[in-house]
Protein backbone atom coordinates (compact mmCIF):
# COMPACT_ATOMS: atom_id res chain seq x y z
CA UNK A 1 3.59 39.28 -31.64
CA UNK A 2 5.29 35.89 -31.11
CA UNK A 3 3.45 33.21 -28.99
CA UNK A 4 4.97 31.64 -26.10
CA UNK A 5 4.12 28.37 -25.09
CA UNK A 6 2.16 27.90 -21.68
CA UNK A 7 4.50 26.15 -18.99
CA UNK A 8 3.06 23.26 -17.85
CA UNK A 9 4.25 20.28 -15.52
CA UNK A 10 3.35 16.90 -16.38
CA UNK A 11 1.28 14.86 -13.18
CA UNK A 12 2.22 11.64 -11.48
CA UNK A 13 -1.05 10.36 -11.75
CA UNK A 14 -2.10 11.13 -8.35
CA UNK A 15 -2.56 14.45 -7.68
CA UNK A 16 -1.74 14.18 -3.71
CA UNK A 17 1.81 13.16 -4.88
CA UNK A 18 2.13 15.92 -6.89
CA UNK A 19 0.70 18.46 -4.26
CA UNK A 20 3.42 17.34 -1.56
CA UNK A 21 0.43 15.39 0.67
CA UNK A 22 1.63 12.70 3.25
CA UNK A 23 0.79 9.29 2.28
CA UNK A 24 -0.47 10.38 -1.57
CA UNK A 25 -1.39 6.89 -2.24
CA UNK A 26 -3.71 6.48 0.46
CA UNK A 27 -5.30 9.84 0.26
CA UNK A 28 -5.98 9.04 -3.05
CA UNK A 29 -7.39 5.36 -2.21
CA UNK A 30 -9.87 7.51 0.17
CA UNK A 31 -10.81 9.72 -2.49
CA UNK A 32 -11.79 7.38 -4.58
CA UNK A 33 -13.88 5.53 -2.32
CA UNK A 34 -15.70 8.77 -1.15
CA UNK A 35 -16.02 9.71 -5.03
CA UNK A 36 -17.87 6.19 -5.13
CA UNK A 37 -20.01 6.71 -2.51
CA UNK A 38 -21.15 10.46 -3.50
CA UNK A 39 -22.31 8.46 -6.84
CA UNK A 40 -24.06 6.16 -5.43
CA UNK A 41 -25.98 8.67 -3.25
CA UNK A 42 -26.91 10.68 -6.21
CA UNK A 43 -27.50 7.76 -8.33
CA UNK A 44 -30.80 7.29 -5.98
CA UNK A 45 -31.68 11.05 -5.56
CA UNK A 46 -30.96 11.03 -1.72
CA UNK A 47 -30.95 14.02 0.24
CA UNK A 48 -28.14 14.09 2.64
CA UNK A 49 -30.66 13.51 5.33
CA UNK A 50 -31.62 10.25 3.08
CA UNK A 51 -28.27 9.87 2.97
CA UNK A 52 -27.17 9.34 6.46
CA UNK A 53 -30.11 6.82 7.13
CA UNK A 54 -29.01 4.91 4.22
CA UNK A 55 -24.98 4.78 5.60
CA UNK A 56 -26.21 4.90 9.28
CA UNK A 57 -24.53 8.16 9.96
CA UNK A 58 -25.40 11.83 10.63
CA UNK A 59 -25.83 14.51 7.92
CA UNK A 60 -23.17 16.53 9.06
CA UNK A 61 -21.00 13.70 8.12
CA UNK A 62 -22.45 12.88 5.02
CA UNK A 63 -22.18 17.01 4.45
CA UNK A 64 -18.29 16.42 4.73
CA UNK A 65 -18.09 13.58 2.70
CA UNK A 66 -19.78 15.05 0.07
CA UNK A 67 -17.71 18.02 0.39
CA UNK A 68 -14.61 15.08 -0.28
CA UNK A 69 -13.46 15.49 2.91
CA UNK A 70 -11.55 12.47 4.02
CA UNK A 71 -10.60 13.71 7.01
CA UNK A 72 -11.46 11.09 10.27
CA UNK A 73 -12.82 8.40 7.89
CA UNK A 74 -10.77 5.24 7.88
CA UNK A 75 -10.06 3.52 4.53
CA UNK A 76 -12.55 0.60 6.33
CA UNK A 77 -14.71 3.02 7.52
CA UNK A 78 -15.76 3.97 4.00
CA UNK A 79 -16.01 0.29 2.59
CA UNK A 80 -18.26 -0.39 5.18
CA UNK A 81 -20.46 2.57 3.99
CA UNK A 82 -20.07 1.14 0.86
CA UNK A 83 -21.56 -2.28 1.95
CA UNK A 84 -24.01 -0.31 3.61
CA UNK A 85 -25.00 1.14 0.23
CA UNK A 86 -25.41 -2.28 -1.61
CA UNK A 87 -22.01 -2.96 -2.95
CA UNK A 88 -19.60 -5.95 -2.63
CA UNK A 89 -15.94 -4.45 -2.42
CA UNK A 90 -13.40 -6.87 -3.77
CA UNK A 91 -9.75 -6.39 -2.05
CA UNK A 92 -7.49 -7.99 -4.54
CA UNK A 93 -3.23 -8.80 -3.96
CA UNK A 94 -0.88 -9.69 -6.66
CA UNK A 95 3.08 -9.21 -7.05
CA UNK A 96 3.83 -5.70 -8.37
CA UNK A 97 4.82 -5.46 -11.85
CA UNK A 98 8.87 -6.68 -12.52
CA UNK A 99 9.65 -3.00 -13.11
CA UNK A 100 8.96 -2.26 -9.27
CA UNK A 101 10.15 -2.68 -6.27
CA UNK A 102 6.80 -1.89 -4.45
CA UNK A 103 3.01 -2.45 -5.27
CA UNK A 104 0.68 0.13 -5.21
CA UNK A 105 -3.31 0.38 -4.49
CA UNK A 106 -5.94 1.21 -6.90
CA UNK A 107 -9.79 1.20 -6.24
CA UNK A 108 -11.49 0.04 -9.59
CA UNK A 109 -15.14 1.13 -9.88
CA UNK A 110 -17.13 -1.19 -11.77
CA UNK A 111 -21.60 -0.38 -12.51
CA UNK A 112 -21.77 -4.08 -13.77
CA UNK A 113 -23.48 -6.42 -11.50
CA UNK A 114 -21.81 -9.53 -10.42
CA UNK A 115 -22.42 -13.25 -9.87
CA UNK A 116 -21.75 -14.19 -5.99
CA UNK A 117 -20.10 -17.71 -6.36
């Protein structure tokens, strides 16, 4: 029996680029902010009733986040439900590498504490 090697197709690194999605770096920029805040929520136990009290909006919406959906929540939207949850968000802008013609956006997630100052 001779063995055939699966087919596979290397990734971009953002999956909404590979799927064909509109806009892949800011879906993705969205998904990792929601990813964030689903962490933080079940870092502290919180039902999604909990939930919405803590980010000042309704379960149903909390239901979708944590479903991923990204879907009518700005990009500010959800760094303000960050802040909401106790976190400083840190927007950061610096030339793109010499290899590129344009920049791209990354959210970093970081557990450590930081000095204010």
């Amino acid at each position: 029996m001779k063995l055939t090697k699966p087919r596979h197709t290397v990734g971009s690194g953002n999956v909404f680029h590979d799927l064909g999605i509109a806009n892949p770096e800011a879906a993705q920029v969205k998904a990792d902010l929601v990813h964030e805040i689903c962490s933080l929520v079940a870092d502290r136990s919180a039902t999604q009733t909990e939930a919405g009290k803590l980010l000042g909006i309704p379960q149903p919406k909390v239901s979708r986040l944590m479903g991923g959906r990204t879907d009518g929540f700005s990009t500010e939207f959800l760094i303000k439900l960050l802040n909401r949850l106790g976190q400083d968000v840190r927007i950061v802008v610096e030339p793109a590498g010499p290899r590129r013609k344009t920049g791209w956006t990354h959210v970093a997630h970081s557990r450590t504490p930081h000095k204010r100052g």
